[in-house]
C-alpha atoms as a PDB file:
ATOM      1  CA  UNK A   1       0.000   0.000   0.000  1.00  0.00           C
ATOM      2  CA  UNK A   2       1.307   3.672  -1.061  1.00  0.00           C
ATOM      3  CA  UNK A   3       0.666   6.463   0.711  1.00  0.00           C
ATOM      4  CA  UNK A   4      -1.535   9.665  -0.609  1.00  0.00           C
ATOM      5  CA  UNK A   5      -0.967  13.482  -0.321  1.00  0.00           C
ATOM      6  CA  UNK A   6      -4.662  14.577  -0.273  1.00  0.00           C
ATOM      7  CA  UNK A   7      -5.086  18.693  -0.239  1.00  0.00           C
ATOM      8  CA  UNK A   8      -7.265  19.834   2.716  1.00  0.00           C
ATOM      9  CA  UNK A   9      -9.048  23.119   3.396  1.00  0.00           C
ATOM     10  CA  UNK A  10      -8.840  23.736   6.881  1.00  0.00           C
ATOM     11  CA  UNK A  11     -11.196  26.976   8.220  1.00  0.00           C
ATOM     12  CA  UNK A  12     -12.902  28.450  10.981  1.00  0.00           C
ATOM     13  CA  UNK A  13     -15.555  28.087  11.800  1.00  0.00           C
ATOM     14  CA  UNK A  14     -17.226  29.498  15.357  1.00  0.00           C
ATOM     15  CA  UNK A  15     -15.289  28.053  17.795  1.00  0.00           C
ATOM     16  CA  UNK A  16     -14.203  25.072  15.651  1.00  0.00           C
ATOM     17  CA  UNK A  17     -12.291  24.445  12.386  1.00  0.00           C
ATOM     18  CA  UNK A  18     -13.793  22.843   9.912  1.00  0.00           C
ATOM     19  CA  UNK A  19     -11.498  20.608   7.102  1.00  0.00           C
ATOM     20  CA  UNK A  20     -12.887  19.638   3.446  1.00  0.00           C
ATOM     21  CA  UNK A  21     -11.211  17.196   1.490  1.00  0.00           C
ATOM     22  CA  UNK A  22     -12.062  18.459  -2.249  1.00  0.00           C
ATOM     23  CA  UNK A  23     -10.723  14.931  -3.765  1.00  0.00           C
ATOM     24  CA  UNK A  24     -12.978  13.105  -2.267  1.00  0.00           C
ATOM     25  CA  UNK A  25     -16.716  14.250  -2.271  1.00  0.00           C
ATOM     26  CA  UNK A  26     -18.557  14.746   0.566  1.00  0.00           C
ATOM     27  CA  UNK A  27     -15.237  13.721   2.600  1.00  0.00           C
ATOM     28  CA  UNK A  28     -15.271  16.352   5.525  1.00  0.00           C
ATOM     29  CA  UNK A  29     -14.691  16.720   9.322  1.00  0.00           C
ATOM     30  CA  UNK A  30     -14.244  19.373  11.873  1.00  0.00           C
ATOM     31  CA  UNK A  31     -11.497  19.702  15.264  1.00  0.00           C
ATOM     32  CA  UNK A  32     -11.503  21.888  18.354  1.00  0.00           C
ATOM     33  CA  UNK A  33      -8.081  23.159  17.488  1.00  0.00           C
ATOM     34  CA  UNK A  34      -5.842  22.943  13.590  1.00  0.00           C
ATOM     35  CA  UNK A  35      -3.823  19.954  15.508  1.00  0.00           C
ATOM     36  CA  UNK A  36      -7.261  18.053  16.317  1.00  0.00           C
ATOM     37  CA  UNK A  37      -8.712  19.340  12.685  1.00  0.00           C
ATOM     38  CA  UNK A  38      -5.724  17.542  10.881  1.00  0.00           C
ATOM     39  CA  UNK A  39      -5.559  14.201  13.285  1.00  0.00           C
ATOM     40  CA  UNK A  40      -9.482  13.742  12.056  1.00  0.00           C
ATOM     41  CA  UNK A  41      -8.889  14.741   8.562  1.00  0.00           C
ATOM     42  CA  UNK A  42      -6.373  11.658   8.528  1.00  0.00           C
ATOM     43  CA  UNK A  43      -9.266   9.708   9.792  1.00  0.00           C
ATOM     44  CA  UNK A  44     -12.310  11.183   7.456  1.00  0.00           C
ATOM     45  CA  UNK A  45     -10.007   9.917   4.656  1.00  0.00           C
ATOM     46  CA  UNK A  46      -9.099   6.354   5.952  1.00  0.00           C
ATOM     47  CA  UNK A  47     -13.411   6.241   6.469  1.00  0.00           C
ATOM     48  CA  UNK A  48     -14.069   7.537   3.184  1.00  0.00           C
ATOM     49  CA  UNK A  49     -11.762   5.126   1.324  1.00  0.00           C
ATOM     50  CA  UNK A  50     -12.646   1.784   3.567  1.00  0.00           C
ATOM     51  CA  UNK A  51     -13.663  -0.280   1.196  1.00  0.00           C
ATOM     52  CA  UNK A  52     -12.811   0.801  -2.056  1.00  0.00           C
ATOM     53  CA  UNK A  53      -9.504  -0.958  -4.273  1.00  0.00           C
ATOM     54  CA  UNK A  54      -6.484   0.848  -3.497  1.00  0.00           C
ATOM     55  CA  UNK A  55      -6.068   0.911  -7.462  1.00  0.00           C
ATOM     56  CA  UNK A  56      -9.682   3.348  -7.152  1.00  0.00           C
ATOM     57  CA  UNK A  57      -8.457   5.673  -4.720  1.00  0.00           C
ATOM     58  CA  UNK A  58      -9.523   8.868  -6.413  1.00  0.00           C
ATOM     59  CA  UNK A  59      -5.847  10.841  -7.612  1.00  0.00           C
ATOM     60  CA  UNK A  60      -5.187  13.367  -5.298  1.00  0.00           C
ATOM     61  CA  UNK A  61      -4.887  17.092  -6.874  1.00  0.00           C
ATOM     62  CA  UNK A  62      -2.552  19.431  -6.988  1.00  0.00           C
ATOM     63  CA  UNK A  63      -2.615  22.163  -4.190  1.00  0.00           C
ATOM     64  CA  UNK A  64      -2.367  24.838  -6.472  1.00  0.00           C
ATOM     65  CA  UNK A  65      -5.734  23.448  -8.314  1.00  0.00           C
ATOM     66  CA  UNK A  66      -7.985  23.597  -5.318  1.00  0.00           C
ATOM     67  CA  UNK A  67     -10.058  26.191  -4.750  1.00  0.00           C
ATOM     68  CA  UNK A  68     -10.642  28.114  -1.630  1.00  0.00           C
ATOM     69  CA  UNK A  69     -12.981  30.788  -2.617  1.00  0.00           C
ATOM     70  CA  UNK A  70     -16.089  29.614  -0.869  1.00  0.00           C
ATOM     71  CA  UNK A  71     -14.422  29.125   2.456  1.00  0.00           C
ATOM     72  CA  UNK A  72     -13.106  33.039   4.198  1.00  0.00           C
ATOM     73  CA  UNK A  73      -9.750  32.756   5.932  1.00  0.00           C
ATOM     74  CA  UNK A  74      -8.813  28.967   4.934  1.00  0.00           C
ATOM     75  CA  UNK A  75      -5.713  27.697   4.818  1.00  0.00           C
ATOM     76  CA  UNK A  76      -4.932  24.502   2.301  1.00  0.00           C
ATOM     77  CA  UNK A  77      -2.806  21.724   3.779  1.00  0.00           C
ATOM     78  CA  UNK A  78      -1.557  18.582   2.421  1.00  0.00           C
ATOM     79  CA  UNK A  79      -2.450  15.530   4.200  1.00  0.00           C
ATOM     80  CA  UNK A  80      -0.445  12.317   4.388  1.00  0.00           C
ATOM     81  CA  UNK A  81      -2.760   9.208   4.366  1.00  0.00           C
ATOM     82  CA  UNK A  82      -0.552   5.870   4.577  1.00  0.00           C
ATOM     83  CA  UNK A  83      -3.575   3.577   4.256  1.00  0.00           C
ATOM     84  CA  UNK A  84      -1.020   0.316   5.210  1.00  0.00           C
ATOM     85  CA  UNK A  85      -0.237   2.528   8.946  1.00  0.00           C
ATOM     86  CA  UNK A  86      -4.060   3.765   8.897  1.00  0.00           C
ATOM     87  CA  UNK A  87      -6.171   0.234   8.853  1.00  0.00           C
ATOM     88  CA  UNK A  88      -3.113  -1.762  10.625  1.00  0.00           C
ATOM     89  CA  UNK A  89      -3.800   0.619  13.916  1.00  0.00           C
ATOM     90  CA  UNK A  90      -7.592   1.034  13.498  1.00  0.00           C
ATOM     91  CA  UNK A  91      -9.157  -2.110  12.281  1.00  0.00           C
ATOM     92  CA  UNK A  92      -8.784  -5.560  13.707  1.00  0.00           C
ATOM     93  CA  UNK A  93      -8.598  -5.496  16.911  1.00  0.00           C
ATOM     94  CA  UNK A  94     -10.018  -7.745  19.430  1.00  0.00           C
ATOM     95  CA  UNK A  95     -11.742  -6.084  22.047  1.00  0.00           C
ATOM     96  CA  UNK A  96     -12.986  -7.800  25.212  1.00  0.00           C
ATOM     97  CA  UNK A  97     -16.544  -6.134  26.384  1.00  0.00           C
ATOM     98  CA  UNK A  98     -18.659  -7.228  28.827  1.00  0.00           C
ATOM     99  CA  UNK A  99     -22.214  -7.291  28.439  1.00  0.00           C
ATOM    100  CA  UNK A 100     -25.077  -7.534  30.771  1.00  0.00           C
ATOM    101  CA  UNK A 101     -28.684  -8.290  30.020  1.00  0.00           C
ATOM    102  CA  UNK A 102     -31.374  -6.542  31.461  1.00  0.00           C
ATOM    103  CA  UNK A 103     -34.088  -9.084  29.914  1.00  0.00           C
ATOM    104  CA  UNK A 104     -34.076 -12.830  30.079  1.00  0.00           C
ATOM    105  CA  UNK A 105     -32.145 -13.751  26.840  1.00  0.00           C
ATOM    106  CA  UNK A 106     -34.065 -17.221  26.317  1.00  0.00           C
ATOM    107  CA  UNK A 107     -37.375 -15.630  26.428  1.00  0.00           C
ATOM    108  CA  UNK A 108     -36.142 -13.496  22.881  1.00  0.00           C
ATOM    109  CA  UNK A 109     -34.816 -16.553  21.607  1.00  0.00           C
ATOM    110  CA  UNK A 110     -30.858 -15.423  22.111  1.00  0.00           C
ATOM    111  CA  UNK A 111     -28.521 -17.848  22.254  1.00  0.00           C
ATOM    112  CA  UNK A 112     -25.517 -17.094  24.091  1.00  0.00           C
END
């Protein structure tokens, strides 16, 4: 697996900054802080790609290509998506939960 530069548009919003990735359509996210903002932008992208071929990722663009117009005071940032790093550390774990009942599971037919 390669790793991606995706362009982001990072920009306030209220208290907040909101991040669009143009490349990918309808990819967005938001982070108390420009540190948070880019940690979740990582993660918008590794969502927004789950799933699809590697060999479909859509091409990232150049920076100089996206446009900003729409968005007052943004800032455009690359972002470096390793998707080998991404799903490695936040898919397949085992995770040990315990659950409790509040209903008798044989009367709903549960088996357990």
């Amino acid at each position: 697996m390669a790793k991606y530069y995706y362009p982001a548009i990072f920009f306030p919003d209220g208290k907040i900054f909101g991040v669009v990735i143009p490349d990918l359509q309808g990819c967005f996210t938001q982070g108390n802080n420009l540190l948070e903002a880019t940690i979740w932008a990582v993660d918008a992208i590794g969502t927004y790609l789950d799933g699809i071929p590697e060999k479909d990722y859509p091409p990232p663009s150049k920076i100089d290509e996206v446009d900003i117009s729409e968005y007052p005071n943004a800032i455009v940032n690359i972002i470096e998506f390793d998707a080998e790093e991404y799903y490695s550390s936040n898919f397949f774990k085992s995770v040990l939960k315990n659950i409790m009942f509040a209903f008798s599971p044989r009367k709903f037919s549960i088996d357990i």
